[in-house]
Protein backbone atom coordinates (compact mmCIF):
# COMPACT_ATOMS: atom_id res chain seq x y z
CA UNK A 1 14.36 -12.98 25.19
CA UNK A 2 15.81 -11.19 22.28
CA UNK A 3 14.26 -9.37 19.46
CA UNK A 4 15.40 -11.88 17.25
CA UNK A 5 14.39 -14.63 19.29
CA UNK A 6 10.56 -13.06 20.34
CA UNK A 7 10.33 -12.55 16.24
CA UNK A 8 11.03 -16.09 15.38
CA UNK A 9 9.27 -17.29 18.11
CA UNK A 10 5.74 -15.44 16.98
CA UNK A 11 6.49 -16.12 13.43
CA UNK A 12 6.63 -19.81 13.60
CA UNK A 13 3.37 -19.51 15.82
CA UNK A 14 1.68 -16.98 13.10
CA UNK A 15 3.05 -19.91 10.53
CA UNK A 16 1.06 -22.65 12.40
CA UNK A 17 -2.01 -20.74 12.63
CA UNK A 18 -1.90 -19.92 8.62
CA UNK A 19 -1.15 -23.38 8.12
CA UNK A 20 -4.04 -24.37 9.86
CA UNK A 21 -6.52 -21.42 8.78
CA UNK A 22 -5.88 -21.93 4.84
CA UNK A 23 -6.93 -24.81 2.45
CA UNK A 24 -4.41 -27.47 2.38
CA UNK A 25 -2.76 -28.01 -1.43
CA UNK A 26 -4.84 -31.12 -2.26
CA UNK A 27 -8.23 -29.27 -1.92
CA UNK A 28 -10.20 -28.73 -4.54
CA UNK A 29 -9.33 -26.32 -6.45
CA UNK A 30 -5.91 -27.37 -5.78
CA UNK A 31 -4.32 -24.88 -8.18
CA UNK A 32 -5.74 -22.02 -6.81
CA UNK A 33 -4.81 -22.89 -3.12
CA UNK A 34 -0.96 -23.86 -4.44
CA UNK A 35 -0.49 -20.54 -5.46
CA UNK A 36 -2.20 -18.87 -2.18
CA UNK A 37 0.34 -21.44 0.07
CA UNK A 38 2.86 -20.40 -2.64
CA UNK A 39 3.55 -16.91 -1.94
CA UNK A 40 1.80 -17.41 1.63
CA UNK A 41 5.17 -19.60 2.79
CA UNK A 42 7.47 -17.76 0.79
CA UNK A 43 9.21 -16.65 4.09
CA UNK A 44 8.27 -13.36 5.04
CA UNK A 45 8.99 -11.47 8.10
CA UNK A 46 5.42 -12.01 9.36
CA UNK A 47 6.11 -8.17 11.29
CA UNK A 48 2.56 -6.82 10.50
CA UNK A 49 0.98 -10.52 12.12
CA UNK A 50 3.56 -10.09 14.98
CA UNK A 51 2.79 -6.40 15.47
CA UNK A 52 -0.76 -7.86 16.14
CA UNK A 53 0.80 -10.08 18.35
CA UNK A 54 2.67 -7.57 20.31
CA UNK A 55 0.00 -5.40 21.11
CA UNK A 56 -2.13 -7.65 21.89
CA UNK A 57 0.25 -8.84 24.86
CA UNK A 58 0.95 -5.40 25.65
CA UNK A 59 -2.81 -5.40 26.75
CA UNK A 60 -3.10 -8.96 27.79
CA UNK A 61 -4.82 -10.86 25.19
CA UNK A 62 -4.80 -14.66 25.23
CA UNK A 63 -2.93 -16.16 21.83
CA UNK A 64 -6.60 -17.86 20.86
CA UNK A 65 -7.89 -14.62 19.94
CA UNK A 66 -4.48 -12.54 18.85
CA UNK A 67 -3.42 -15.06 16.30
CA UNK A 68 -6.39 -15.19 13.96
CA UNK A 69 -6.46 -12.01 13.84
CA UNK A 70 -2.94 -11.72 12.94
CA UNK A 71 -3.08 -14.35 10.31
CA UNK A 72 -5.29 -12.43 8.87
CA UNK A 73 -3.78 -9.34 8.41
CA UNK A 74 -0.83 -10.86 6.92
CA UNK A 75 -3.17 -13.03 4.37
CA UNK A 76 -4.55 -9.28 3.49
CA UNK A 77 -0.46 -8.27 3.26
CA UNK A 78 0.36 -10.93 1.04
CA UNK A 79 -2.85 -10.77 -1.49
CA UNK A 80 -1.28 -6.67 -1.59
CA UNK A 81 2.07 -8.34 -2.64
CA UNK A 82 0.67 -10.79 -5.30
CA UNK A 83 -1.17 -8.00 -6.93
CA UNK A 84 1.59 -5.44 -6.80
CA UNK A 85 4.12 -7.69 -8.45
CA UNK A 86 1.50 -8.22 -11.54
CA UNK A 87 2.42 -6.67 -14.96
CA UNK A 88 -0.21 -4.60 -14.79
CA UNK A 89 1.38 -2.93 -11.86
CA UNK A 90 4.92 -3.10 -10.47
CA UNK A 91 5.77 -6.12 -12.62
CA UNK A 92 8.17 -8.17 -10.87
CA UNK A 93 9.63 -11.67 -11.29
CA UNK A 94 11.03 -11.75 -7.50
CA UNK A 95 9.47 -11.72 -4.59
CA UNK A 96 10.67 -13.07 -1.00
CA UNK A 97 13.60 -14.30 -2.60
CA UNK A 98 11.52 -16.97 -5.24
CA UNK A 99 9.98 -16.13 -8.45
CA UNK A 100 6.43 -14.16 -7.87
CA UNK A 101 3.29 -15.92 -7.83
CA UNK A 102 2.66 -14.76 -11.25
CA UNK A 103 5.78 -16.52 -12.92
CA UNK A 104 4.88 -19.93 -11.62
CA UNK A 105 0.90 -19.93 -11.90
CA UNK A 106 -0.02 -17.23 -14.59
CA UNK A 107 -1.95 -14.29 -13.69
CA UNK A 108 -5.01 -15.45 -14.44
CA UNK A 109 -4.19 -17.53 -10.93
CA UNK A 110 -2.02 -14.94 -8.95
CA UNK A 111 -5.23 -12.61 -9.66
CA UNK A 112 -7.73 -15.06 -7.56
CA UNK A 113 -5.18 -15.99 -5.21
CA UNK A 114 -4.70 -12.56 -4.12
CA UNK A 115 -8.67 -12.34 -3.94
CA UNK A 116 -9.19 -15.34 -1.99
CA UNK A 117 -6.68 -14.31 0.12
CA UNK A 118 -8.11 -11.25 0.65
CA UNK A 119 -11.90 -12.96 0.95
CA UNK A 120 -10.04 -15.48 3.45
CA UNK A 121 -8.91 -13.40 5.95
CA UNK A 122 -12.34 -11.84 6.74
CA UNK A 123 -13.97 -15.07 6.73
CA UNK A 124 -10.85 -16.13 9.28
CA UNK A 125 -11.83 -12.83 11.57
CA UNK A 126 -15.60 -13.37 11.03
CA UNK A 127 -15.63 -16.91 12.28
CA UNK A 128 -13.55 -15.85 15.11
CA UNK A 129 -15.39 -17.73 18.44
CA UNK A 130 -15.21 -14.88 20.77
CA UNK A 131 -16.07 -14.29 24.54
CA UNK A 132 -19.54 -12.90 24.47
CA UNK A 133 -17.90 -9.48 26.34
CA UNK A 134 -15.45 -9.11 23.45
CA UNK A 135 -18.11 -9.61 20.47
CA UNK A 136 -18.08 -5.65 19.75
CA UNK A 137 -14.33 -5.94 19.90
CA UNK A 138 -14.67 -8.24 17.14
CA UNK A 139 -17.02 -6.21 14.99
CA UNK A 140 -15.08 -2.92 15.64
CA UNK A 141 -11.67 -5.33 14.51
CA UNK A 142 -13.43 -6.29 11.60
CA UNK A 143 -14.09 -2.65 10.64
CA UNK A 144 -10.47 -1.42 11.18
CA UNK A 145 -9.43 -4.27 8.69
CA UNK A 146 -11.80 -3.53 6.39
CA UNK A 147 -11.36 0.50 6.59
CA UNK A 148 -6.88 -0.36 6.62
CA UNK A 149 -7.28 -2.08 3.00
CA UNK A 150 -9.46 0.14 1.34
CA UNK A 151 -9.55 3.29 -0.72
CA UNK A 152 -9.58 6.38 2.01
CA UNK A 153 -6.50 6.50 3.62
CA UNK A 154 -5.71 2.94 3.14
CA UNK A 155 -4.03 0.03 1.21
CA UNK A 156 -5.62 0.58 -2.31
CA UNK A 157 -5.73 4.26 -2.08
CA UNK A 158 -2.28 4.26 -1.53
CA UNK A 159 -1.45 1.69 -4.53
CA UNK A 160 -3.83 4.08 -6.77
CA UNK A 161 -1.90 7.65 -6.34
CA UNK A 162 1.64 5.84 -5.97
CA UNK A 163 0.47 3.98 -9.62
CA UNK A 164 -0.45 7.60 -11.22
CA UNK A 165 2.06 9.39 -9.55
CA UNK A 166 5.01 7.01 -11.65
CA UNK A 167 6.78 9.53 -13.74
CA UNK A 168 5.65 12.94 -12.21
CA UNK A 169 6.68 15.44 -9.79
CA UNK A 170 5.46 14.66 -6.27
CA UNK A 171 5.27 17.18 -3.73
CA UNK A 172 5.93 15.69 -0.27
CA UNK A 173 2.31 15.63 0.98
CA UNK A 174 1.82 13.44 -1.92
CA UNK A 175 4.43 11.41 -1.05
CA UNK A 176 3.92 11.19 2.51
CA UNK A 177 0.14 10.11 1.88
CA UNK A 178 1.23 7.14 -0.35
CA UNK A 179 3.77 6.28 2.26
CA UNK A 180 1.62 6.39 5.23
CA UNK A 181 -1.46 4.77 2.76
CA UNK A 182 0.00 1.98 0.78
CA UNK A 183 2.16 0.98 3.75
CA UNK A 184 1.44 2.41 6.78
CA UNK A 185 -2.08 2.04 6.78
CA UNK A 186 -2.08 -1.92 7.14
CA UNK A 187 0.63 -1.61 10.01
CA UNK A 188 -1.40 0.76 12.18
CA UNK A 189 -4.24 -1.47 11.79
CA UNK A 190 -1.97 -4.34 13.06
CA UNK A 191 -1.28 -2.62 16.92
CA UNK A 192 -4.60 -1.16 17.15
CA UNK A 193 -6.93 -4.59 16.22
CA UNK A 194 -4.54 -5.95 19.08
CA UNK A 195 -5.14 -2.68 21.20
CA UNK A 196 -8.95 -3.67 20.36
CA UNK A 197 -9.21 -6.77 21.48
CA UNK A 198 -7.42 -6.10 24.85
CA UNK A 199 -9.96 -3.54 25.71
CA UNK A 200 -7.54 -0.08 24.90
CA UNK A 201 -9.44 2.86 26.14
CA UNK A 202 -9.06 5.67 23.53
CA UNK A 203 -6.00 7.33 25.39
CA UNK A 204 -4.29 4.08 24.67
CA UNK A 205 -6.17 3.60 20.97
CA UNK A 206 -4.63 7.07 20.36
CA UNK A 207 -1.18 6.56 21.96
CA UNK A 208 -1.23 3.03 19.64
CA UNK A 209 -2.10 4.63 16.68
CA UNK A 210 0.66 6.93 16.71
CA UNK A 211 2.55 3.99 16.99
CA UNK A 212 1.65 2.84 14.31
CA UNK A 213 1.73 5.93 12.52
CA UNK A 214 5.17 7.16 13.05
CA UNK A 215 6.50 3.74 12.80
CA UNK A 216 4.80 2.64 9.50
CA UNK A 217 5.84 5.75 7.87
CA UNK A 218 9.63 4.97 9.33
CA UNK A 219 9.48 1.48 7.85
CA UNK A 220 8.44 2.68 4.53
CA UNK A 221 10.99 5.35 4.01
CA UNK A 222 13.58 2.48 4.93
CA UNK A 223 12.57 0.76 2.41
CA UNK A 224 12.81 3.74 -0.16
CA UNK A 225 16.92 3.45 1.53
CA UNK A 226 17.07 -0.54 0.97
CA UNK A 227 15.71 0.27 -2.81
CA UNK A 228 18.53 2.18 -3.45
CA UNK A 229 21.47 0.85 -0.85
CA UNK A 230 20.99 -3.11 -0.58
CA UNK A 231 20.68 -5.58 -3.26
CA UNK A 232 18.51 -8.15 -4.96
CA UNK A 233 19.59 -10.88 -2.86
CA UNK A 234 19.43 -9.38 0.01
CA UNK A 235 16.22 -7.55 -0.34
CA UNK A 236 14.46 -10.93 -1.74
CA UNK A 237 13.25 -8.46 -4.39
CA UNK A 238 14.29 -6.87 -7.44
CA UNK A 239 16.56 -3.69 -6.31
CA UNK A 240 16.84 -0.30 -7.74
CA UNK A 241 12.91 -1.17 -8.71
CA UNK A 242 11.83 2.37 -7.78
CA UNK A 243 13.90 4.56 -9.60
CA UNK A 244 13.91 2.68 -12.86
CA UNK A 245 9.84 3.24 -13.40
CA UNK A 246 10.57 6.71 -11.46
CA UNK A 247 8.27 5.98 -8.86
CA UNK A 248 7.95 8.49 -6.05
CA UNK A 249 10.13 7.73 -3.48
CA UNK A 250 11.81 9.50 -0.07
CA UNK A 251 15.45 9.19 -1.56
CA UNK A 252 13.72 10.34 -4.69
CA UNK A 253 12.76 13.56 -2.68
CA UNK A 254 14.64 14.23 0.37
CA UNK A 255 18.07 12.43 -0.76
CA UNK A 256 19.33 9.11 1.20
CA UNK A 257 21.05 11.40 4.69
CA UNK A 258 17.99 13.44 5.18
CA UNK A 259 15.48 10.13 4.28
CA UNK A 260 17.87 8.27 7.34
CA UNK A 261 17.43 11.46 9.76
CA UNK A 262 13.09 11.39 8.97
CA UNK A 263 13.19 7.72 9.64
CA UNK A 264 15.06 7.50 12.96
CA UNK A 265 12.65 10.70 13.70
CA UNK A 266 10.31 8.98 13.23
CA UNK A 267 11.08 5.75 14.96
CA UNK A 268 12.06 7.55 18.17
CA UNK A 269 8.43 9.21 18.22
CA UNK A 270 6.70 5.33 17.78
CA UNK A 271 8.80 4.46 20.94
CA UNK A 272 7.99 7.64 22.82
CA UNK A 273 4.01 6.69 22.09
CA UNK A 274 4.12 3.16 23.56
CA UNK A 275 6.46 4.07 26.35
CA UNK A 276 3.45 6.60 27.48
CA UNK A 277 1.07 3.52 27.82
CA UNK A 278 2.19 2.33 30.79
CA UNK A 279 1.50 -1.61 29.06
CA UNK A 280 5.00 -3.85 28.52
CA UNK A 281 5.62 -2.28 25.36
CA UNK A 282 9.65 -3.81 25.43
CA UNK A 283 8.51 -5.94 21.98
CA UNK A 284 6.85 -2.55 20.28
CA UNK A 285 9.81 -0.79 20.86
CA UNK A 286 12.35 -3.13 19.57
CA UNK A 287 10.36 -3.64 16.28
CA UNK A 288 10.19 0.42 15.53
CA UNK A 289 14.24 -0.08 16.28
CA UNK A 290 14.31 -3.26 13.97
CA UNK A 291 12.41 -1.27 11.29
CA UNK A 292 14.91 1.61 10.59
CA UNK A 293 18.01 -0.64 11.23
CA UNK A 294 17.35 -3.78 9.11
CA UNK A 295 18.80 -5.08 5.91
CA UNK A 296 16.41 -6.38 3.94
């Protein structure tokens, strides 16, 4: 199996599980779950859900219990793209190729659909039927989800300092925290709640973590490169974004040459960490590859 193919092979099983997991269009409120299936099915890579997915295998967890889990990371990924793209915030009219969530339902909407996507995907995780060995796995997944999307070191905390650091100088700690927070926090979750599940001991938890690490921060800095390189239609999003509201960025920083060199760094230290597992870790390693080399 290729990369290509193992991605759109997981992705169409991540898509069945959403499909199944959120409230179809005709319940009531039907508005409200338009606009979640809106920008839920507005084709995304699904790499966060299939980085679940991945790990998971790597460790030898049956699909019942990897791709809940996964669908609910990427409802938590796309609530954190709903609310990005408001005014308030990054204010943009494209996202995934297709007007933002926003531009076709008001805010008022794209505001609670982001929330109940959010409140979803812990119900999703919550409700999770479990073997009655793997019931701490669960709680200790729930936790990571929870602790990924927060304040410390996570999703929101990440969104906060990138949002006051618009405009300023930003020293490259600062940077590297938003980076690793606002992007890389949600990713590292991803291996590890797979990891979890599968019973990693914390030689592997650690080894998996720097996976994710290393290779969240890589993707991120890429897409400080596809800001600045690519183009709207490619990208599925409004290009050159980042430097118009001077937003702090790698390129910004380091330049585009020595952003590429930190990112392949990068990825080849993601790949080092899963090759020391001693798990089938050929999927992990082609998605760090995929991350730095991709166009969009």
């Amino acid at each position: 199996m290729t990369l290509e193919e193992y991605l759109r092979d997981r992705g169409q099983e991540v898509d069945r599980w959403l499909d199944k997991l959120l409230p179809s269009e005709e319940t009531t409120p039907s508005e409200i779950h338009k606009a979640m299936r809106y920008s839920m099915f507005a084709g995304g890579k699904r790499l966060r859900p299939i980085l679940v997915v991945a790990a998971g295998e790597a460790f030898s967890v049956v699909p019942e219990l990897l791709y809940p889990i996964a669908s609910a990371i990427e409802m938590i990924h796309t609530y954190s793209l709903i609310h990005d793209d408001l005014p308030a915030m990054d204010n943009d009219d494209l996202r995934r190729g297709r007007p933002t969530c926003h531009k076709v339902f008001g805010e008022a909407m794209a505001i609670l659909a982001g929330d109940a996507l959010l409140t979803r995907a812990f119900e999703v995780v919550a409700k999770l039927s479990v073997p009655s060995d793997k019931q701490l796995n669960k709680i200790e997944i729930i936790t990571e989800i929870a602790s990924a999307a927060g304040t410390v070191n996570a999703l929101i905390g990440g969104q906060a300092v990138d949002i006051l650091s618009e405009g300023k100088p930003v020293s490259a700690e600062t940077l590297d925290y938003i980076h690793s927070a606002k992007t890389g926090a949600l990713i590292t979750a991803s291996v590890r709640v797979g990891a979890i599940m599968g019973g990693a001991n914390p030689d592997e938890l650690e080894l998996i973590t720097k996976y994710g690490n290393m290779a969240g921060l890589a993707f991120q800095i890429t897409d400080d490169l596809l800001d600045v390189l690519a183009t709207s239609e490619q990208l599925g999003k409004t290009a050159g974004k980042d430097a118009n509201v001077q937003k702090a960025t790698y390129v910004a920083l380091h330049g585009i040459e020595e952003s590429r060199k930190r990112a392949n760094e990068l990825a080849k230290s993601a790949i080092e960490a899963v090759q020391s597992l001693s798990k089938p870790s050929w999927a992990l390693e082609e998605i760090a590859k995929f991350f730095i080399e991709r166009a969009s």
